[in-house]
Protein backbone atom coordinates (compact mmCIF):
# COMPACT_ATOMS: atom_id res chain seq x y z
CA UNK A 1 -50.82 101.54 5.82
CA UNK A 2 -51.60 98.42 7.96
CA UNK A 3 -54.91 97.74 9.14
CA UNK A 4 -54.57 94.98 11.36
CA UNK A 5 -51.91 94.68 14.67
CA UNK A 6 -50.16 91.89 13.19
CA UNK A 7 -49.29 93.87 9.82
CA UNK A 8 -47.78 96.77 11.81
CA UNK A 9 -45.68 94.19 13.89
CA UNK A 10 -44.67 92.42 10.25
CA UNK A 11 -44.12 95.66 9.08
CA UNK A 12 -41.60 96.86 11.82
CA UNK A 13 -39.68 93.30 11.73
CA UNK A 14 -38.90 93.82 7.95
CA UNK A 15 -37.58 96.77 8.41
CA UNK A 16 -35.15 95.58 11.56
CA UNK A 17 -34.13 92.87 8.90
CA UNK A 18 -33.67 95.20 5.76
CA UNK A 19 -31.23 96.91 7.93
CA UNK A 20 -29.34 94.37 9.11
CA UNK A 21 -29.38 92.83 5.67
CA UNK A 22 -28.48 95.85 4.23
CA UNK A 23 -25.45 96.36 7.07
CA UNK A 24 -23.88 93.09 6.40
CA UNK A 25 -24.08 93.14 2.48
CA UNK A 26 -22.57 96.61 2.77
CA UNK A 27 -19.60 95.35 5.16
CA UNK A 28 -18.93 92.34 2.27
CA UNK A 29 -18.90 94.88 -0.15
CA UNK A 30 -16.38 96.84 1.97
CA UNK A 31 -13.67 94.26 2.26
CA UNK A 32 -14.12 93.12 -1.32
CA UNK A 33 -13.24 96.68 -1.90
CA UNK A 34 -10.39 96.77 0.44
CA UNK A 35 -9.16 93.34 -0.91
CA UNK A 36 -8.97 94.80 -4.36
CA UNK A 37 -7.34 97.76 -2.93
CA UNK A 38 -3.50 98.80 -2.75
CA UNK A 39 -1.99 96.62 -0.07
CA UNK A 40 0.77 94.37 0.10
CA UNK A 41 0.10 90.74 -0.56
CA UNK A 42 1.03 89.52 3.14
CA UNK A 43 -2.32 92.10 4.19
CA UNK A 44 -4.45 90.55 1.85
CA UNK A 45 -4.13 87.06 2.51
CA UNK A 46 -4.74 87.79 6.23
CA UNK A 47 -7.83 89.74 5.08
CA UNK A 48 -9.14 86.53 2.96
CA UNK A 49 -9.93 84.54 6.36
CA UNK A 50 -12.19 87.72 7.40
CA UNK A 51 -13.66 88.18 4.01
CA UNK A 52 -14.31 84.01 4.44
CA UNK A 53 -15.87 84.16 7.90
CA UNK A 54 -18.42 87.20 6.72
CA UNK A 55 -19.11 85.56 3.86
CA UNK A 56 -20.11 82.07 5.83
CA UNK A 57 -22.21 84.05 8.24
CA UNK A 58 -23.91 86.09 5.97
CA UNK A 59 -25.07 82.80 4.03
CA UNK A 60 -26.04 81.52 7.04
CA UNK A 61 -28.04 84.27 7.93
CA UNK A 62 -29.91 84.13 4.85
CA UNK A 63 -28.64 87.16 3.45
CA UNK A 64 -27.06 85.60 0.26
CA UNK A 65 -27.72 82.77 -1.09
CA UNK A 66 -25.10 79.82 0.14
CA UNK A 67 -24.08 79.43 -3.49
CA UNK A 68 -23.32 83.13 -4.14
CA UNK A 69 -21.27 83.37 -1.26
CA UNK A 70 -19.38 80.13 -2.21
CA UNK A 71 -18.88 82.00 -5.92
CA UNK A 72 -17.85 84.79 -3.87
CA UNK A 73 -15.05 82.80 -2.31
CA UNK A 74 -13.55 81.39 -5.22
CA UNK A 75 -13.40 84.16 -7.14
CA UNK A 76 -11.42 86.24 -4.12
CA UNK A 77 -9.32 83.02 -3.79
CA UNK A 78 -8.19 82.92 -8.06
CA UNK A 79 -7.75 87.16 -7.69
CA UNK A 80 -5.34 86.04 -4.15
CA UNK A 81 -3.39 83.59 -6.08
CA UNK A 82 -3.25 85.67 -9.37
CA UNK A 83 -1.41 88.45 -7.13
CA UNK A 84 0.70 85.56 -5.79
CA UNK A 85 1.97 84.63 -9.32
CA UNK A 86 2.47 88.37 -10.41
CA UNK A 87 4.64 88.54 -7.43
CA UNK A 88 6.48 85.59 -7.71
CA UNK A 89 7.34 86.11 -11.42
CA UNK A 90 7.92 89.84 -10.49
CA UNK A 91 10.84 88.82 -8.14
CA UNK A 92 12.55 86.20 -10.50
């Protein structure tokens, strides 16, 4: 337990930011789920500019690291245009 003010007022700050940390690495790992989910391919490729765009803000926020969330990207980006071969060699 804290023994000075300025402790308890650290104290209460890291936990506002553990939960907001928490909420927005939860909600990334909620649309990389969905991404890798059963949808057509015309679904997920309008989902990769909102996976993008959380990504970029959660970098920015400090969540993850600017690098991970770059890694992030281009791994969601080879999966997109794997599925985009499968389907194109699927309809020939």
């Amino acid at each position: 337990m804290p023994n000075h003010k300025s402790c308890e007022k650290r104290l209460r700050q890291d936990e506002k930011r553990q939960a907001r940390n928490n909420y927005v690495r939860k909600t990334l790992k909620t649309l990389s789920k969905k991404m890798h989910s059963e949808m057509d391919l015309k679904e997920k490729q309008d989902l990769l500019q909102e996976v993008y765009s959380q990504l970029d803000k959660a970098a920015k926020k400090g969540v993850i690291h600017a690098r991970t969330a770059s890694r992030r990207k281009s791994r969601i980006a080879q999966y997109i245009n794997s599925e985009v071969k499968k389907t194109e060699t699927a309809s020939e």
